[in-house]
PDB file of N, CA and C in Angstrom:
ATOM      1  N   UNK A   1     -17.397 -11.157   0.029  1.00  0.00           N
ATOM      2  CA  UNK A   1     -16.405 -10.746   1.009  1.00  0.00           C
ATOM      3  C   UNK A   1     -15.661 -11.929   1.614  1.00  0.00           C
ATOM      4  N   UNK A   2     -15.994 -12.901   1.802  1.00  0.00           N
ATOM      5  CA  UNK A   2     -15.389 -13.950   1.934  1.00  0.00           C
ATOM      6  C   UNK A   2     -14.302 -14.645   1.511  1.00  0.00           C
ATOM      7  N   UNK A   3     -13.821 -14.010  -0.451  1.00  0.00           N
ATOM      8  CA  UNK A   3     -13.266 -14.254  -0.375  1.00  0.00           C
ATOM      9  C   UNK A   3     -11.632 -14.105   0.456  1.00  0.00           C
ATOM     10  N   UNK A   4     -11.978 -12.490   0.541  1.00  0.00           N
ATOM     11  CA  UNK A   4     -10.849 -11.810   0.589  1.00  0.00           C
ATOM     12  C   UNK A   4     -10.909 -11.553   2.306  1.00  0.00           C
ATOM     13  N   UNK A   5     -11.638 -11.897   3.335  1.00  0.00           N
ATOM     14  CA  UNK A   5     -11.460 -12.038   4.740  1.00  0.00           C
ATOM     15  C   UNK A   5     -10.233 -13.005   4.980  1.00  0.00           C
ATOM     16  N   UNK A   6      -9.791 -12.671   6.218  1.00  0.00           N
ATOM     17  CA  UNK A   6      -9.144 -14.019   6.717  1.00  0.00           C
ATOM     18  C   UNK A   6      -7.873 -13.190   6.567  1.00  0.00           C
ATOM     19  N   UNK A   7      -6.553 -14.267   6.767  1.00  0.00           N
ATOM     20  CA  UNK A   7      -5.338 -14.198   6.566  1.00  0.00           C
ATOM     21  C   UNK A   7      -4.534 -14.031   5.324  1.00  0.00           C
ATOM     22  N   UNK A   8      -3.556 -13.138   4.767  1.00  0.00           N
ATOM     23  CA  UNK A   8      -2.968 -13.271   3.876  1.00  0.00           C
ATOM     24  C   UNK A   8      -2.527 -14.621   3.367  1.00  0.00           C
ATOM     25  N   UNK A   9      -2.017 -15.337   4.268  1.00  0.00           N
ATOM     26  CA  UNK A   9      -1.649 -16.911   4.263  1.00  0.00           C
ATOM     27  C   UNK A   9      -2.218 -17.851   3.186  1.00  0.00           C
ATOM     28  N   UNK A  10      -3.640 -17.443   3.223  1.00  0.00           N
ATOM     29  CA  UNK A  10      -4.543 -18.524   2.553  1.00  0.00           C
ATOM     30  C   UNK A  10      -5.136 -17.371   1.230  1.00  0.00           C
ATOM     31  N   UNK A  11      -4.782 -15.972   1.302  1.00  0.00           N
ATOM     32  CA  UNK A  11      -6.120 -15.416   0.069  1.00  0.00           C
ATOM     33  C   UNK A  11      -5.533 -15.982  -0.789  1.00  0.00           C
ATOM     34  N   UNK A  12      -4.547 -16.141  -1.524  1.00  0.00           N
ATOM     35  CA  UNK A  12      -4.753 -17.096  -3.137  1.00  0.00           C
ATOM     36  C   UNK A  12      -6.059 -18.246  -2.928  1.00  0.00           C
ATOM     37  N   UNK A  13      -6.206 -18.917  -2.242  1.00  0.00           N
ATOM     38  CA  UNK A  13      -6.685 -20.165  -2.219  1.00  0.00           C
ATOM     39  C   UNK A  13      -7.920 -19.884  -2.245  1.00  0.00           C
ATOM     40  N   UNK A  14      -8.249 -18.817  -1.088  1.00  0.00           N
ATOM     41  CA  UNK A  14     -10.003 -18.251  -0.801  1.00  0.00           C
ATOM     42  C   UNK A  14     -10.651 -17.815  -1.899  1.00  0.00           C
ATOM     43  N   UNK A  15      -9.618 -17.082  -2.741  1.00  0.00           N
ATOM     44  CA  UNK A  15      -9.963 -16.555  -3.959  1.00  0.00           C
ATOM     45  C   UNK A  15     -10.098 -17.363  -4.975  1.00  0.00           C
ATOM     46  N   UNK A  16      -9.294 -18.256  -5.044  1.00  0.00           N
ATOM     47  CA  UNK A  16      -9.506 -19.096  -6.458  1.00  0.00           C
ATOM     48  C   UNK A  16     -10.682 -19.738  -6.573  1.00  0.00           C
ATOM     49  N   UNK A  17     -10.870 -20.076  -4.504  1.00  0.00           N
ATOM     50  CA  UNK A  17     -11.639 -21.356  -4.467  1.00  0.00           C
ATOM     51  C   UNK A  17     -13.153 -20.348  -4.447  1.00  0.00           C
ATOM     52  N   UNK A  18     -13.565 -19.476  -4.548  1.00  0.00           N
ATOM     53  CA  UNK A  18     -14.449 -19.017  -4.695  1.00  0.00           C
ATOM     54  C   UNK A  18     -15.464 -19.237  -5.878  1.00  0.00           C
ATOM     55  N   UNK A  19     -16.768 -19.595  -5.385  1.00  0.00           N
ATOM     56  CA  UNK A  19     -17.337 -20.052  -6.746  1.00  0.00           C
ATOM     57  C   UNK A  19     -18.751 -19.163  -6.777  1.00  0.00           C
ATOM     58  N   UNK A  20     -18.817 -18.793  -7.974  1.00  0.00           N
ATOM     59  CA  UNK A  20     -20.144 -17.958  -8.387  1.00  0.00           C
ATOM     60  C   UNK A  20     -21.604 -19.394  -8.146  1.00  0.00           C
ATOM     61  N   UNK A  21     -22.831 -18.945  -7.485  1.00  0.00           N
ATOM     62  CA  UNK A  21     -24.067 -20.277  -7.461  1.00  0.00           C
ATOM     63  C   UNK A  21     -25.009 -19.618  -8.574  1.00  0.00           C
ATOM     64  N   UNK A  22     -25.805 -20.328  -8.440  1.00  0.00           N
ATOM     65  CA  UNK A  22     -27.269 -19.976  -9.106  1.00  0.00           C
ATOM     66  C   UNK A  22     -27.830 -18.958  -8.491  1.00  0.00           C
ATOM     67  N   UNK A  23     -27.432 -18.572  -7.980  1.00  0.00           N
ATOM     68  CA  UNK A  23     -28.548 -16.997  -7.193  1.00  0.00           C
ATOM     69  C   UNK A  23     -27.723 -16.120  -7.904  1.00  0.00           C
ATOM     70  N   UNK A  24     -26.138 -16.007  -8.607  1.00  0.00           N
ATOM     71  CA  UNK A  24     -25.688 -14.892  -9.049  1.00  0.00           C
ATOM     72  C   UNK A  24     -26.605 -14.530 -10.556  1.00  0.00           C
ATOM     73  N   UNK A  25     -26.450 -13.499 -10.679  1.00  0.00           N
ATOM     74  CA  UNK A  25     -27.037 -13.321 -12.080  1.00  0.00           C
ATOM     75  C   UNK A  25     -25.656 -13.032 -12.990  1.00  0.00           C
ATOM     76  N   UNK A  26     -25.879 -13.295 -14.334  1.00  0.00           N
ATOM     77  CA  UNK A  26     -24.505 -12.845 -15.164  1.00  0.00           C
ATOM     78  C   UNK A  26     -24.556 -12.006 -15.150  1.00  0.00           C
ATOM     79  N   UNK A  27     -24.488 -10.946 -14.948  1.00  0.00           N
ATOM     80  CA  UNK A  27     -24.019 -10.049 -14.608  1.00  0.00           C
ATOM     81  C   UNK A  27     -22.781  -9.822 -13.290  1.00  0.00           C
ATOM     82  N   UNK A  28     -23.626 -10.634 -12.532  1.00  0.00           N
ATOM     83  CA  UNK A  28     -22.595 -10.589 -11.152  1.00  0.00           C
ATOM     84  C   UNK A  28     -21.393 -12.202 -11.731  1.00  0.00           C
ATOM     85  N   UNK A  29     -22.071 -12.961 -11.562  1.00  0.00           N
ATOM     86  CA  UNK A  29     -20.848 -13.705 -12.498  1.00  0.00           C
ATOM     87  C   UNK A  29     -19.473 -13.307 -12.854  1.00  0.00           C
ATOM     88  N   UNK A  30     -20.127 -12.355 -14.092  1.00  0.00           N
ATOM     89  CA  UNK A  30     -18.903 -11.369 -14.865  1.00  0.00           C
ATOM     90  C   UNK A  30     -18.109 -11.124 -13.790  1.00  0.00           C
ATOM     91  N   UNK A  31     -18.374 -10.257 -12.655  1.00  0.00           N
ATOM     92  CA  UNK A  31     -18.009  -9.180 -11.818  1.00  0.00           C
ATOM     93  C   UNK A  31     -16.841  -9.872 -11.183  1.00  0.00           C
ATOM     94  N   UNK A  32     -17.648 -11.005 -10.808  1.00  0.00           N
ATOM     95  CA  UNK A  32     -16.440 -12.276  -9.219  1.00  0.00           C
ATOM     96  C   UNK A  32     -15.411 -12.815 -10.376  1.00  0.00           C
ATOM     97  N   UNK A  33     -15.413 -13.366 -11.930  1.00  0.00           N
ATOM     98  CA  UNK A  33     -14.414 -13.291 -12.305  1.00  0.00           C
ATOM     99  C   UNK A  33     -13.647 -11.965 -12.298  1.00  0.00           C
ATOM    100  N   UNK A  34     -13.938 -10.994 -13.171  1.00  0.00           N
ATOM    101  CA  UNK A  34     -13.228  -9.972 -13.489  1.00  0.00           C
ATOM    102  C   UNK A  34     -12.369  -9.651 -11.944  1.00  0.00           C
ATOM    103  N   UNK A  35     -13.480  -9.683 -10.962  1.00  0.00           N
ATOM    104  CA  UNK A  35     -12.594  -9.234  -9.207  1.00  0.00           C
ATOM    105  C   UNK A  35     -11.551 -10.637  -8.988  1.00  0.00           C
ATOM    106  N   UNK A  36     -11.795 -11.859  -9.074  1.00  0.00           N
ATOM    107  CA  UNK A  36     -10.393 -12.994  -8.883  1.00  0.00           C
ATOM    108  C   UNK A  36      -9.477 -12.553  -9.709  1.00  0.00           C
ATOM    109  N   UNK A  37      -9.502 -12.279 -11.164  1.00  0.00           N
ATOM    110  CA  UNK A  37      -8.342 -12.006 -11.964  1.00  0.00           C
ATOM    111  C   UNK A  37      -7.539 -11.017 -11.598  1.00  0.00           C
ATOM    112  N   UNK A  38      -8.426  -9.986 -10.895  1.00  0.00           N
ATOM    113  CA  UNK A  38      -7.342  -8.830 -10.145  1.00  0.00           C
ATOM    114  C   UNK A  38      -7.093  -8.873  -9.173  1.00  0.00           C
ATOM    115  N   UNK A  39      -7.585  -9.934  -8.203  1.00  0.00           N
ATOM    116  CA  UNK A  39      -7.281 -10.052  -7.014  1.00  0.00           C
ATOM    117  C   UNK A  39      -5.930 -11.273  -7.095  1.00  0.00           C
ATOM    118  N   UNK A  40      -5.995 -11.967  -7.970  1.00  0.00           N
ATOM    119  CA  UNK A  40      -5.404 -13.149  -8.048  1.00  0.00           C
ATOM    120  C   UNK A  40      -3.596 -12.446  -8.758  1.00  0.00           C
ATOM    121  N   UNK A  41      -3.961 -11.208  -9.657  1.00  0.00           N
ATOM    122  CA  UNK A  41      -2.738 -10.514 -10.043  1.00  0.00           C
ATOM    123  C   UNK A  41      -2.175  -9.615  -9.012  1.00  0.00           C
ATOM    124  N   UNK A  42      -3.197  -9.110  -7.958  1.00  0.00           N
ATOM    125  CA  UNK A  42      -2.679  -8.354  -7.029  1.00  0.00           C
ATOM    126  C   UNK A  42      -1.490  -9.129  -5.919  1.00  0.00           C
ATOM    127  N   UNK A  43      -1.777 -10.562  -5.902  1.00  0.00           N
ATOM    128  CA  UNK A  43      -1.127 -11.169  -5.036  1.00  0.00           C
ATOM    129  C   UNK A  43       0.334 -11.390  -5.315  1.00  0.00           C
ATOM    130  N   UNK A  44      -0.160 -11.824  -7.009  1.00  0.00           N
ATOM    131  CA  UNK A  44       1.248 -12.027  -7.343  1.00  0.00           C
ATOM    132  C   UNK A  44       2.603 -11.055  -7.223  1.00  0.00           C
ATOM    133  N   UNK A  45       1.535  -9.601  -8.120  1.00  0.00           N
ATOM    134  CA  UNK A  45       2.231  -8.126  -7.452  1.00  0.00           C
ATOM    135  C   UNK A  45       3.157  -8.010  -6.035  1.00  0.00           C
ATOM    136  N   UNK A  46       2.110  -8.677  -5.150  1.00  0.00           N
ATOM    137  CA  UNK A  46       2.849  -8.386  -3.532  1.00  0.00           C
ATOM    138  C   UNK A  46       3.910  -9.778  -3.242  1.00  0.00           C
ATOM    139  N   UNK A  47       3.648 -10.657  -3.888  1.00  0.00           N
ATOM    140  CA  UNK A  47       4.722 -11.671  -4.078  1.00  0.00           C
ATOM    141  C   UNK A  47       6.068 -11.421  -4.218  1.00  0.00           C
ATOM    142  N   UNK A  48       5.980 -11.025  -5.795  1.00  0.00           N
ATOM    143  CA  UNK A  48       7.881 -10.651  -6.389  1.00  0.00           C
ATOM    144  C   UNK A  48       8.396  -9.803  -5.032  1.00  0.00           C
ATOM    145  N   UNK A  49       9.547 -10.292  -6.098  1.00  0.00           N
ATOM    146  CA  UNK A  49      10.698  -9.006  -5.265  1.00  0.00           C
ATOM    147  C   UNK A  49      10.333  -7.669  -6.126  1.00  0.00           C
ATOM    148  N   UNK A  50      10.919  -7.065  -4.714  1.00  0.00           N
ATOM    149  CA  UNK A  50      10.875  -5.159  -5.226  1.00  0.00           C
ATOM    150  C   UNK A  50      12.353  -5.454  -5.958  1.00  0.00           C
ATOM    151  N   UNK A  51      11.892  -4.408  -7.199  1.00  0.00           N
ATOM    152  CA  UNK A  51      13.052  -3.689  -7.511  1.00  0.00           C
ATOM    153  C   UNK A  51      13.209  -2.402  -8.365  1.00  0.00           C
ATOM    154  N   UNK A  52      14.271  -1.511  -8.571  1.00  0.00           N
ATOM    155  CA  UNK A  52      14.227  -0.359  -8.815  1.00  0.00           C
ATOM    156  C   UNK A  52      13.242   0.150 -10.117  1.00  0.00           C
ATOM    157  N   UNK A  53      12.361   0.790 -10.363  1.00  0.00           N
ATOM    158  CA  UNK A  53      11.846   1.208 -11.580  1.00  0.00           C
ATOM    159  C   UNK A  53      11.633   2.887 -11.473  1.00  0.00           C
ATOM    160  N   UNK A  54      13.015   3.524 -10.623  1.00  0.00           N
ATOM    161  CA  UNK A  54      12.907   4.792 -11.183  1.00  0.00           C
ATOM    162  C   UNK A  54      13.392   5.172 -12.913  1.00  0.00           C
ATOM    163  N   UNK A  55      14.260   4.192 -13.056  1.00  0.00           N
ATOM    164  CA  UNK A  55      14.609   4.390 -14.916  1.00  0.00           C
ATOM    165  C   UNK A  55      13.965   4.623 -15.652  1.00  0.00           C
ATOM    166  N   UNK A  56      12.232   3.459 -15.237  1.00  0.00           N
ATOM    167  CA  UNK A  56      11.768   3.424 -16.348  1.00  0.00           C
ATOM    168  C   UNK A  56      10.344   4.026 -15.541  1.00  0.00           C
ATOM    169  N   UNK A  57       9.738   4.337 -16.060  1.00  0.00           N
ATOM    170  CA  UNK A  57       8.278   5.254 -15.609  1.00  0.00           C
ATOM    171  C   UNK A  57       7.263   4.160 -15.800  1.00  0.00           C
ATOM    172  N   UNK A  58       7.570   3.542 -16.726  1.00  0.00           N
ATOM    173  CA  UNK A  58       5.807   2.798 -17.486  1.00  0.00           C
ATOM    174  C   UNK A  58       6.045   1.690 -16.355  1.00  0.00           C
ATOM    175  N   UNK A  59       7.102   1.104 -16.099  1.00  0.00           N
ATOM    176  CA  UNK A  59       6.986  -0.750 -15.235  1.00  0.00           C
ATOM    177  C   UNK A  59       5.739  -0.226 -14.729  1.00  0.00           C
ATOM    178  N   UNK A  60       5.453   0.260 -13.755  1.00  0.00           N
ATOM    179  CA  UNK A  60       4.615   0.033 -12.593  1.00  0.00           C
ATOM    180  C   UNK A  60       3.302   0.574 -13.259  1.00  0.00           C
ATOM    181  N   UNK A  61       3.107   1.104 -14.544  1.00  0.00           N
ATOM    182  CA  UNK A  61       1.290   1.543 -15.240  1.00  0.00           C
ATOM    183  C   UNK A  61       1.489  -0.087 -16.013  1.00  0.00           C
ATOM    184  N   UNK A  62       2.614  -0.398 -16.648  1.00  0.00           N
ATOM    185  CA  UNK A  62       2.210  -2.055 -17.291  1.00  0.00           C
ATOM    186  C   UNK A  62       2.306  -3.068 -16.016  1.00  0.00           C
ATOM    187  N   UNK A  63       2.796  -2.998 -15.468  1.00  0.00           N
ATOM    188  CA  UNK A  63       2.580  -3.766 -14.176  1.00  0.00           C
ATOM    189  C   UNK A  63       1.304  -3.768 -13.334  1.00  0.00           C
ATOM    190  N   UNK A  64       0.551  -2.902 -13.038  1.00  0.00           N
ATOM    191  CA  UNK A  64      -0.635  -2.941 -12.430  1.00  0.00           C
ATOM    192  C   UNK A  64      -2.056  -1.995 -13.136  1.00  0.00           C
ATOM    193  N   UNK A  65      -1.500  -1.470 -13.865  1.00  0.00           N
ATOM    194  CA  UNK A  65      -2.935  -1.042 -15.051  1.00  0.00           C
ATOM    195  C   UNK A  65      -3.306  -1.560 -15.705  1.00  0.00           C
ATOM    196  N   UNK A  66      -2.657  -1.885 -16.620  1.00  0.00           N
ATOM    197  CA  UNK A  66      -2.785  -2.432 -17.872  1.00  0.00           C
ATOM    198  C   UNK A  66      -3.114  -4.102 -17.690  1.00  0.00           C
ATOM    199  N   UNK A  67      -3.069  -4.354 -16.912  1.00  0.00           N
ATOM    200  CA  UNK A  67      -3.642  -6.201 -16.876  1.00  0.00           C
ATOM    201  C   UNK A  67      -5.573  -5.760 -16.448  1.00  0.00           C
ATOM    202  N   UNK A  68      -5.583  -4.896 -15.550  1.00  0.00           N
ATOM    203  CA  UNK A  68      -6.924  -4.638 -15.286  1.00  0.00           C
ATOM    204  C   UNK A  68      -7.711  -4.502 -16.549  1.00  0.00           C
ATOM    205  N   UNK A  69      -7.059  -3.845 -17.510  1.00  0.00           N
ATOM    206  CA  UNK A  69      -7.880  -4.168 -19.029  1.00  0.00           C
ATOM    207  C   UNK A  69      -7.622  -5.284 -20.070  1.00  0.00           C
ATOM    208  N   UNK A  70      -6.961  -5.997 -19.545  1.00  0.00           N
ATOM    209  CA  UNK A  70      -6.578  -7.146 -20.404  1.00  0.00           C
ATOM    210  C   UNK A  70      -8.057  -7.749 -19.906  1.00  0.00           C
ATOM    211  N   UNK A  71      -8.129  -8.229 -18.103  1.00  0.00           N
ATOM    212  CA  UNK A  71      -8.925  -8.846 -17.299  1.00  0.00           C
ATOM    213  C   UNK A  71     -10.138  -8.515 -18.193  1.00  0.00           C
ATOM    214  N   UNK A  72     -10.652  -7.238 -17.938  1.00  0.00           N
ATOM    215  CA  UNK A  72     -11.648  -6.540 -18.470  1.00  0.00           C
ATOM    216  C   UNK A  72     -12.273  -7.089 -19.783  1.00  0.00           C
ATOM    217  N   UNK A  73     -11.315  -7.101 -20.627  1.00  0.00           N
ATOM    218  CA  UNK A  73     -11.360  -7.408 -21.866  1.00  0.00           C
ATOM    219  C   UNK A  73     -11.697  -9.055 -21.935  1.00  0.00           C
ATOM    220  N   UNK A  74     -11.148  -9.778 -21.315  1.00  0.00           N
ATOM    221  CA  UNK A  74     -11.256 -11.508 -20.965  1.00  0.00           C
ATOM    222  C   UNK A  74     -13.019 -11.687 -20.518  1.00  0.00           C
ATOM    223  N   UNK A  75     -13.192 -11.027 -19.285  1.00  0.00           N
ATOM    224  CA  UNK A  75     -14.649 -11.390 -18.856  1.00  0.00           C
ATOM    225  C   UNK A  75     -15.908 -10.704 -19.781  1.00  0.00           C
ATOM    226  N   UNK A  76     -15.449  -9.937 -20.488  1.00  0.00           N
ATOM    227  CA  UNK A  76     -16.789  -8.795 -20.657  1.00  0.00           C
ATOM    228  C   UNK A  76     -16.490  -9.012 -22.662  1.00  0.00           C
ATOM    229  N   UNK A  77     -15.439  -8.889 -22.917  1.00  0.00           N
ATOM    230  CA  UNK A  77     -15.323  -9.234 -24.422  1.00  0.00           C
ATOM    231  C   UNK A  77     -15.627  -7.961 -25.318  1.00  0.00           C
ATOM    232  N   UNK A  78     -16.093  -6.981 -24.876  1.00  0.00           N
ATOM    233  CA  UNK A  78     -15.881  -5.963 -25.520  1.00  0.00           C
ATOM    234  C   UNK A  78     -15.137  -4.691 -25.536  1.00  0.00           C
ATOM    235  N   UNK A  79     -13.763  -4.928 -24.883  1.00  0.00           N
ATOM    236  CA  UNK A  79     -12.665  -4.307 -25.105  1.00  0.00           C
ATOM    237  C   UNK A  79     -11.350  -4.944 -25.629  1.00  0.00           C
ATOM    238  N   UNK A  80     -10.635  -3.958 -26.628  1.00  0.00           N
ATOM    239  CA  UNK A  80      -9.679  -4.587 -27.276  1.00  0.00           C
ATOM    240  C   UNK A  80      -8.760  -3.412 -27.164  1.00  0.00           C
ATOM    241  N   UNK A  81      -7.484  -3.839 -26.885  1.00  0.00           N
ATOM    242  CA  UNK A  81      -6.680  -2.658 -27.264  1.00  0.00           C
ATOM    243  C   UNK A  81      -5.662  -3.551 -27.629  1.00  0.00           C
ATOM    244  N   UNK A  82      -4.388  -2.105 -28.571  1.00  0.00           N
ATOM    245  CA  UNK A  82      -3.165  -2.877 -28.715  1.00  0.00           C
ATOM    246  C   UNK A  82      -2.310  -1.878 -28.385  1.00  0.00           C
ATOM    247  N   UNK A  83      -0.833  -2.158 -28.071  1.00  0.00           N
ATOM    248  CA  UNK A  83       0.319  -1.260 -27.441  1.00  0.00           C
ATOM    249  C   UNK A  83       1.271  -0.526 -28.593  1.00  0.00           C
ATOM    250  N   UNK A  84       0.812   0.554 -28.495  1.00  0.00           N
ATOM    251  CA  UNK A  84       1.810   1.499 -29.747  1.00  0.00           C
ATOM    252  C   UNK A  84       2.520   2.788 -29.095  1.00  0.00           C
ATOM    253  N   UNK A  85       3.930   2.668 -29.578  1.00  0.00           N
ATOM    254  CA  UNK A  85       4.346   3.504 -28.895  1.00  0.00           C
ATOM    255  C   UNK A  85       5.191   4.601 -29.620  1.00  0.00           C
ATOM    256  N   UNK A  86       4.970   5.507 -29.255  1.00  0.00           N
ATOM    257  CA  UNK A  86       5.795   6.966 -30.311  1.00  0.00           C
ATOM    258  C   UNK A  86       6.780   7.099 -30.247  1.00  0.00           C
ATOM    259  N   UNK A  87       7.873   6.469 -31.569  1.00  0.00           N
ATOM    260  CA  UNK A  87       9.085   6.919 -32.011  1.00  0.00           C
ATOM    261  C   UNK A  87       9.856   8.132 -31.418  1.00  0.00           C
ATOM    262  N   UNK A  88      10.640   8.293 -30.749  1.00  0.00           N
ATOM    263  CA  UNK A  88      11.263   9.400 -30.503  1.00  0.00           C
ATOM    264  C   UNK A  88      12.020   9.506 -31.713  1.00  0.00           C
ATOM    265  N   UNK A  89      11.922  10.930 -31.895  1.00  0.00           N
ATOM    266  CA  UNK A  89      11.982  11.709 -33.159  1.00  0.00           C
ATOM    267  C   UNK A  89      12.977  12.845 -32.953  1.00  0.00           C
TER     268      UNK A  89
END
């Protein structure tokens, strides 16, 4: 919880600077990466500028879903996907 207490000001930093010790088990390890990578994309999220994505439907599921399984896939190694998309016909 530490990382993410405090001021918006500083969470990039709290977060990065967060370090897993010897009392974590890998398991929890896994976890505090997999949680910085989404915490660390969430920021960026609230960073940009807004802008319109009623046109398109998917921005905002590839914008904030779909990295959660990339992440996923990075710490844990046993997920893979790839992006296919159906021809309109």
């Amino acid at each position: 919880m530490q990382a993410i207490s405090g001021d918006y000001a500083n969470f990039l930093d709290r977060v990065m600077s967060y370090k897993a010790d010897n009392n974590h088990s890998k398991n929890e390890v896994q976890a505090i990466k997999l949680l910085k990578y989404i915490l660390i994309d969430y920021h960026a999220n609230c960073e940009k500028p807004t802008y319109y994505t009623g046109a398109n439907e998917r921005t905002p599921y590839c914008e904030h879903v779909i990295p959660i399984f990339k992440y996923f896939s990075a710490v844990y190694k046993n997920l893979s996907f790839m992006w296919r998309e159906k021809g309109l016909e």
